[in-house]
PDB file of N, CA and C in Angstrom:
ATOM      1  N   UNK A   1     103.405  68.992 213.913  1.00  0.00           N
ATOM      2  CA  UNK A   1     103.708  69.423 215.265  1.00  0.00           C
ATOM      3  C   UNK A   1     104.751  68.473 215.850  1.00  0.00           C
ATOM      4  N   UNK A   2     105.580  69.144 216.919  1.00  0.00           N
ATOM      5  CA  UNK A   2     106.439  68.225 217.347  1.00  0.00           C
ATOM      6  C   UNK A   2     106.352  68.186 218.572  1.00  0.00           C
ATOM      7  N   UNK A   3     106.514  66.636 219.543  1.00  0.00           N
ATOM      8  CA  UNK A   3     106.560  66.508 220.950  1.00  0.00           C
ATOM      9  C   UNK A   3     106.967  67.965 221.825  1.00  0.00           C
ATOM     10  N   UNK A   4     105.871  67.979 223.006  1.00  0.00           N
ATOM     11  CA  UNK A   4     105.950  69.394 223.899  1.00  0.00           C
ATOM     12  C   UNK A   4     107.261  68.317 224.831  1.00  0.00           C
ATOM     13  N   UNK A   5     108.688  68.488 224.572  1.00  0.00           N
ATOM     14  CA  UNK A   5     109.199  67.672 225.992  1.00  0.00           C
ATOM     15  C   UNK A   5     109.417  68.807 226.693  1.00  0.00           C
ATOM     16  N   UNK A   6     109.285  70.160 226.494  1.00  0.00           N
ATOM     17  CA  UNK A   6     109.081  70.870 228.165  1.00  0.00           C
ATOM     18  C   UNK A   6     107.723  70.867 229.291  1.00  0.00           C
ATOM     19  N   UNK A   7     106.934  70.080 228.503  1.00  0.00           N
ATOM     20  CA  UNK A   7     105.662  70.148 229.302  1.00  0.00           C
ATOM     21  C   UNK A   7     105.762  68.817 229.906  1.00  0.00           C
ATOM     22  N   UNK A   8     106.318  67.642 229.296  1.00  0.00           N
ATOM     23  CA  UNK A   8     106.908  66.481 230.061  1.00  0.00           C
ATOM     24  C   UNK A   8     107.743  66.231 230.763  1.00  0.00           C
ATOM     25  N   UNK A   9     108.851  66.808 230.631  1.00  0.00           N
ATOM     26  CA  UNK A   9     109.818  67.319 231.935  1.00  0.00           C
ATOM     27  C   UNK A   9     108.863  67.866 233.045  1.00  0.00           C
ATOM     28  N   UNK A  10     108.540  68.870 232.541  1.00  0.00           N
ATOM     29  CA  UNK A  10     107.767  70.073 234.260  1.00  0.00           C
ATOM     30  C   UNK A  10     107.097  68.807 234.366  1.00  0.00           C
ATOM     31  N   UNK A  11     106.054  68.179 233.710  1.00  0.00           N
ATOM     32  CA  UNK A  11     105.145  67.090 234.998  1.00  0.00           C
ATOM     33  C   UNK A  11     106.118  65.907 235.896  1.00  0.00           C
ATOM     34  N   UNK A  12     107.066  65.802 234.911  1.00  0.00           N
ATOM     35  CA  UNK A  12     107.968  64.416 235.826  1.00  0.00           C
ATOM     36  C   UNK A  12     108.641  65.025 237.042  1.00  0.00           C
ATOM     37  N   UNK A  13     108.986  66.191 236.462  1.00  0.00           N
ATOM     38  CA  UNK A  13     110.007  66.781 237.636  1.00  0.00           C
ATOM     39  C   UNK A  13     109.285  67.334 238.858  1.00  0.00           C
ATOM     40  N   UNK A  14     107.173  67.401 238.425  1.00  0.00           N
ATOM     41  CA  UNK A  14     106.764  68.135 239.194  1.00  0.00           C
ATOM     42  C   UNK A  14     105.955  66.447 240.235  1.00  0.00           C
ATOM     43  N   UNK A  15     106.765  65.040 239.554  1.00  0.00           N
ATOM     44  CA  UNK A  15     105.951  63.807 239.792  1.00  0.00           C
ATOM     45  C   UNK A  15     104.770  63.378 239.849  1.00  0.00           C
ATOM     46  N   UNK A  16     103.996  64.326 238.415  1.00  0.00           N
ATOM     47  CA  UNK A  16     103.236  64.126 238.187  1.00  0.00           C
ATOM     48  C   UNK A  16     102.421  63.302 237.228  1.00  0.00           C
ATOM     49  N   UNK A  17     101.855  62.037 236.998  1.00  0.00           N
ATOM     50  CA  UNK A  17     101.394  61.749 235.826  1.00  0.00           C
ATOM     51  C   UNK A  17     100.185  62.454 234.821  1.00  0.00           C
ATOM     52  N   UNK A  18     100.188  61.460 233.639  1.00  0.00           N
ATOM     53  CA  UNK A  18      99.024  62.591 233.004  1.00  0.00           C
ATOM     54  C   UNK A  18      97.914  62.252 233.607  1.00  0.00           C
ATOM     55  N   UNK A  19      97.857  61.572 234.644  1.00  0.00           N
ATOM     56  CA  UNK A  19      96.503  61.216 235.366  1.00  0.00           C
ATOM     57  C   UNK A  19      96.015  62.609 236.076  1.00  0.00           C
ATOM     58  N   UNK A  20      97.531  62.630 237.241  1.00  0.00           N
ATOM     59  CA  UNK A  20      97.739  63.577 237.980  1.00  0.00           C
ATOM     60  C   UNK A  20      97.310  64.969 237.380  1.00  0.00           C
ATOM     61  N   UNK A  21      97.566  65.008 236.261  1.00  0.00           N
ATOM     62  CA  UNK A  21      97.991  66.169 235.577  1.00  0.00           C
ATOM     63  C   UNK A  21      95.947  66.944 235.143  1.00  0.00           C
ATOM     64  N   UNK A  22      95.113  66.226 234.782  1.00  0.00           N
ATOM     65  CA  UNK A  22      94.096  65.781 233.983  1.00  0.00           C
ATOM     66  C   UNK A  22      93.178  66.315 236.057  1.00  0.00           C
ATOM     67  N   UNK A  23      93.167  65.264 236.856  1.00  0.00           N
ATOM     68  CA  UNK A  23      92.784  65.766 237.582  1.00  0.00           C
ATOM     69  C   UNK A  23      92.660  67.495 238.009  1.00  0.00           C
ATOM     70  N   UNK A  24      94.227  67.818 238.285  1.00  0.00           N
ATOM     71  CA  UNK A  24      94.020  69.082 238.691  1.00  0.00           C
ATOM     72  C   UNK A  24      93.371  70.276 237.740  1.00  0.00           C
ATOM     73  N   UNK A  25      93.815  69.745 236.309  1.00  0.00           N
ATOM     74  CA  UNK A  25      93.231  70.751 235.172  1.00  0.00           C
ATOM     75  C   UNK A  25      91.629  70.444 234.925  1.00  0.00           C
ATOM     76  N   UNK A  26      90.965  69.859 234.364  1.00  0.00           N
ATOM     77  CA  UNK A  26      90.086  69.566 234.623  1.00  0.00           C
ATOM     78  C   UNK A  26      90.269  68.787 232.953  1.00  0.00           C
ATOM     79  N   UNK A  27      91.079  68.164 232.572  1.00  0.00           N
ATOM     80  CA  UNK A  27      91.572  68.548 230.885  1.00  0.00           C
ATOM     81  C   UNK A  27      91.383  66.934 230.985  1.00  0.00           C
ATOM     82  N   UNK A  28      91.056  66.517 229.862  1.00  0.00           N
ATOM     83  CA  UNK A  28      90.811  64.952 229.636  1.00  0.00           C
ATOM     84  C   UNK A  28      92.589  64.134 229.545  1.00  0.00           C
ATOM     85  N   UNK A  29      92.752  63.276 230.490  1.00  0.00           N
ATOM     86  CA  UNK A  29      94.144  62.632 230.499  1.00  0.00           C
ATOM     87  C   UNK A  29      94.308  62.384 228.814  1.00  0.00           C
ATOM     88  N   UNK A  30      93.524  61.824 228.436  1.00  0.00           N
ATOM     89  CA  UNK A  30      93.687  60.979 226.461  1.00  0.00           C
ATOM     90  C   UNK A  30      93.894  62.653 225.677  1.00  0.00           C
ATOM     91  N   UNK A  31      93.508  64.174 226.160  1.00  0.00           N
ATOM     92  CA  UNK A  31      93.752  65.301 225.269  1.00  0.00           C
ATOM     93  C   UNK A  31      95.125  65.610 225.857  1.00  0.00           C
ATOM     94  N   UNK A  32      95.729  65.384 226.919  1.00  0.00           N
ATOM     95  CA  UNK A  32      96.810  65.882 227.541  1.00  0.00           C
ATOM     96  C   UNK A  32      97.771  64.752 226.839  1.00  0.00           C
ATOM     97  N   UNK A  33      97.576  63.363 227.096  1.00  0.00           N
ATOM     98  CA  UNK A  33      98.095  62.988 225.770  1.00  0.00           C
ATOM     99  C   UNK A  33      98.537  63.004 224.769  1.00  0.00           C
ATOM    100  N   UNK A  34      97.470  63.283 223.719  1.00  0.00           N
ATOM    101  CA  UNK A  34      97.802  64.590 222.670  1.00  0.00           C
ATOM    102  C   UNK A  34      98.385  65.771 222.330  1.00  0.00           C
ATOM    103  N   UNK A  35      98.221  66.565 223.571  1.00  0.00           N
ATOM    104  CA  UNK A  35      98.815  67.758 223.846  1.00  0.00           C
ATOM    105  C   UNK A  35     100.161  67.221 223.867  1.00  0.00           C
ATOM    106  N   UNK A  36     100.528  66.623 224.678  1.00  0.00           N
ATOM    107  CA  UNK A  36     102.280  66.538 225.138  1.00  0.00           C
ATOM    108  C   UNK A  36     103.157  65.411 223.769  1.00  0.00           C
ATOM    109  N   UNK A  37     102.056  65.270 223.050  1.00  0.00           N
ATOM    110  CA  UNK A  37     102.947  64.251 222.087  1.00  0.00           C
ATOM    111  C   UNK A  37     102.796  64.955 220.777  1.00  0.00           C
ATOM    112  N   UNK A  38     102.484  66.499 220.980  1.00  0.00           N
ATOM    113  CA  UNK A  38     102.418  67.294 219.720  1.00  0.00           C
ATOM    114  C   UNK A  38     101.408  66.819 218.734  1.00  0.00           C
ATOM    115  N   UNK A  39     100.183  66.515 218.851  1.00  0.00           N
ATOM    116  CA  UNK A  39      99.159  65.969 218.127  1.00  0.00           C
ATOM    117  C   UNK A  39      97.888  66.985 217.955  1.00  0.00           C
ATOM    118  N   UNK A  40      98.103  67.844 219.037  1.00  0.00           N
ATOM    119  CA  UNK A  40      96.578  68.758 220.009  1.00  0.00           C
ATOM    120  C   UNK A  40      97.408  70.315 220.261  1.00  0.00           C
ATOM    121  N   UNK A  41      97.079  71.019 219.849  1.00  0.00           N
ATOM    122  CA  UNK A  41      97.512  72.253 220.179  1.00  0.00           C
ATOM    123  C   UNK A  41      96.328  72.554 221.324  1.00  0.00           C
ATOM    124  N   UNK A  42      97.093  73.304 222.806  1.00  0.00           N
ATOM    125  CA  UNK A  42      95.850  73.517 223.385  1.00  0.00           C
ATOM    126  C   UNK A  42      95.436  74.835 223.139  1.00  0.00           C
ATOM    127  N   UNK A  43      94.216  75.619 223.993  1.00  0.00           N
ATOM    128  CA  UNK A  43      93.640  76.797 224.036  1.00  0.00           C
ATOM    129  C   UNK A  43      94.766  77.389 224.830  1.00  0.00           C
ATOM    130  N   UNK A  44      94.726  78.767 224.848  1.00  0.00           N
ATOM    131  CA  UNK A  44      95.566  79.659 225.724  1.00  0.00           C
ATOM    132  C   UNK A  44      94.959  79.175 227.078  1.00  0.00           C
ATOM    133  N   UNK A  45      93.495  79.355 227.417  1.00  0.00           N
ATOM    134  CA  UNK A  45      93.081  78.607 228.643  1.00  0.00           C
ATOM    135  C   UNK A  45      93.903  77.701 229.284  1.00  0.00           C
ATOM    136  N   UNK A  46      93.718  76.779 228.817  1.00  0.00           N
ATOM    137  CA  UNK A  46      94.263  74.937 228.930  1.00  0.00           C
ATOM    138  C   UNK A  46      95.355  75.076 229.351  1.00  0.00           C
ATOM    139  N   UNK A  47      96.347  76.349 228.057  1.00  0.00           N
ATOM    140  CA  UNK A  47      97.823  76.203 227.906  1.00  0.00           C
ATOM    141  C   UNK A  47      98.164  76.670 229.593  1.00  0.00           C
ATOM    142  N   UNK A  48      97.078  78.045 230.328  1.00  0.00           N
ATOM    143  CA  UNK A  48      97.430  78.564 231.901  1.00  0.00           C
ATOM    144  C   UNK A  48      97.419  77.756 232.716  1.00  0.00           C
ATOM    145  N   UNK A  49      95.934  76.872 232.188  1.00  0.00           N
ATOM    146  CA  UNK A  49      96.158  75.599 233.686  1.00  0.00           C
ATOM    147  C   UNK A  49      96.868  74.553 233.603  1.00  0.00           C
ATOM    148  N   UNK A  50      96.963  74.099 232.839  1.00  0.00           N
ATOM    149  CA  UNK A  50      98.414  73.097 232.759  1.00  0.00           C
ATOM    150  C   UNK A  50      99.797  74.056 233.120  1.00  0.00           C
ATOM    151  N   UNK A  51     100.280  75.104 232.716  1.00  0.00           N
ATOM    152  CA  UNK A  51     101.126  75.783 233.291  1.00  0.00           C
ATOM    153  C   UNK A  51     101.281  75.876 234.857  1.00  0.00           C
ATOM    154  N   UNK A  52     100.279  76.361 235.177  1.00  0.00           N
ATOM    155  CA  UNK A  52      99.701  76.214 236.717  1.00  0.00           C
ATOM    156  C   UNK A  52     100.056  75.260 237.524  1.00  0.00           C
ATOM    157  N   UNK A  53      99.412  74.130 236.981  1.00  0.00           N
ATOM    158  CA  UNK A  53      99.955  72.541 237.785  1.00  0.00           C
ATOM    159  C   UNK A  53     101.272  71.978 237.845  1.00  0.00           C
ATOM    160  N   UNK A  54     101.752  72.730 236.244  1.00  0.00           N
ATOM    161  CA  UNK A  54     103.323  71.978 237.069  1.00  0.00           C
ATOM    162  C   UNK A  54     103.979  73.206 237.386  1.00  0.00           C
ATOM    163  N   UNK A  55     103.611  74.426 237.519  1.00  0.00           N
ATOM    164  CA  UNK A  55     104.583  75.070 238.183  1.00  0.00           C
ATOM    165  C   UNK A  55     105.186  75.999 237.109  1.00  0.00           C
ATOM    166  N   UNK A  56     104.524  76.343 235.838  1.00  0.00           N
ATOM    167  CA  UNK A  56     106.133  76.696 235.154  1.00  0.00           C
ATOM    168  C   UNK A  56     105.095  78.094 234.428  1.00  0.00           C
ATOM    169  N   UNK A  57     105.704  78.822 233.481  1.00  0.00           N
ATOM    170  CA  UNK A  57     104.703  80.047 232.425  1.00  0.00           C
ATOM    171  C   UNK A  57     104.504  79.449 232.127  1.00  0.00           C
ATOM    172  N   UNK A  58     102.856  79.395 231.170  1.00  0.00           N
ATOM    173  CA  UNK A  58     102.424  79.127 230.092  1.00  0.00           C
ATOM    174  C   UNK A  58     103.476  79.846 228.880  1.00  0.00           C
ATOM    175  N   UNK A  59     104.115  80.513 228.291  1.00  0.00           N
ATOM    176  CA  UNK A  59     104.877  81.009 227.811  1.00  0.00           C
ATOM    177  C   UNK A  59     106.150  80.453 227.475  1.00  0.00           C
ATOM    178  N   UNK A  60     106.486  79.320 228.510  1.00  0.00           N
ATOM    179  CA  UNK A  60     107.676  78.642 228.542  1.00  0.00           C
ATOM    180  C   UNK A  60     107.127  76.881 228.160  1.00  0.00           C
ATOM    181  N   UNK A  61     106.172  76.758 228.440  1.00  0.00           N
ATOM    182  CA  UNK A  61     105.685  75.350 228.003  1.00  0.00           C
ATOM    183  C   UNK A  61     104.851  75.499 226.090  1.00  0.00           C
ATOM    184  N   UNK A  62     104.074  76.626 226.231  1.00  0.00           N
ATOM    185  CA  UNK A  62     103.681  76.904 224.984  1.00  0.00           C
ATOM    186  C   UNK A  62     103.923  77.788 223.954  1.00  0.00           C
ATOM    187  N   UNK A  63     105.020  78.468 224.133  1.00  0.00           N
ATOM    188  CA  UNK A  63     105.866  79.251 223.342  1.00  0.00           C
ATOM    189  C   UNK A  63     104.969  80.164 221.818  1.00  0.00           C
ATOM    190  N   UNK A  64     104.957  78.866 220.910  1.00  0.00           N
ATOM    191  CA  UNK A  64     103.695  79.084 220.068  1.00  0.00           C
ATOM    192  C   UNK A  64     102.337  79.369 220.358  1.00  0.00           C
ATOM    193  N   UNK A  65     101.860  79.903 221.015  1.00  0.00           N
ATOM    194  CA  UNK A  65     100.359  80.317 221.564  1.00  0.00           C
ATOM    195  C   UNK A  65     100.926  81.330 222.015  1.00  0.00           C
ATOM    196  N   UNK A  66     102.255  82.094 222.586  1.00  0.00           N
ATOM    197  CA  UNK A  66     102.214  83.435 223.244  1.00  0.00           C
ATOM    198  C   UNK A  66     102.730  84.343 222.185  1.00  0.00           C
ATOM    199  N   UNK A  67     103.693  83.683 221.205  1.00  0.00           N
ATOM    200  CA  UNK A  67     104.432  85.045 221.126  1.00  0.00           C
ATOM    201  C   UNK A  67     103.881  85.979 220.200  1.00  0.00           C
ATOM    202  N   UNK A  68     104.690  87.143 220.434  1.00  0.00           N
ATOM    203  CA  UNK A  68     104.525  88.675 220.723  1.00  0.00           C
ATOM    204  C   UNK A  68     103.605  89.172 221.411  1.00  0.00           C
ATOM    205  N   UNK A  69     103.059  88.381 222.421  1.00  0.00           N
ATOM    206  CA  UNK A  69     101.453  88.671 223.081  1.00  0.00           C
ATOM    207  C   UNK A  69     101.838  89.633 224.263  1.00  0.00           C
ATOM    208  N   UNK A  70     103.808  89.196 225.027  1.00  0.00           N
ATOM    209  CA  UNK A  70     104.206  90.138 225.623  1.00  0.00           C
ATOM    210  C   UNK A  70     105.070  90.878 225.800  1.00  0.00           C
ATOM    211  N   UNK A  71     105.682  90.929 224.516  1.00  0.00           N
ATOM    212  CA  UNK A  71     106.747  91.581 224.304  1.00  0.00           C
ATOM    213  C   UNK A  71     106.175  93.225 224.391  1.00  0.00           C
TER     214      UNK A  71
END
């Protein structure tokens, strides 16, 4: 797997840390971690609420978990 840097952009740009980030999701800061350093693939779940918090599709941060789901 390789680093999510669109899911690290949206939190910086949204000035959020993975603290920040972990709060609003309910997602463990040390799995969001993982998640954003390409280690952790999340659930489609996870992938909405992290989408959610910074603002962006799940679709555009997790690419691999959607496609053809809406084409």
């Amino acid at each position: 797997m390789e680093v999510n840097v669109n899911l690290k952009i949206a939190r910086v740009v949204n000035g959020m840390s993975q603290y920040d980030l972990a709060s609003q999701t309910g997602i463990p800061q040390s799995r969001l971690s993982l998640i954003e350093r390409g280690f952790f693939r999340p659930t489609q779940r996870q992938a909405e609420k992290i989408a959610e918090a910074v603002r962006s599709e799940p679709e555009k941060l997790f690419p691999e978990l959607f496609q053809g789901e809406r084409e």
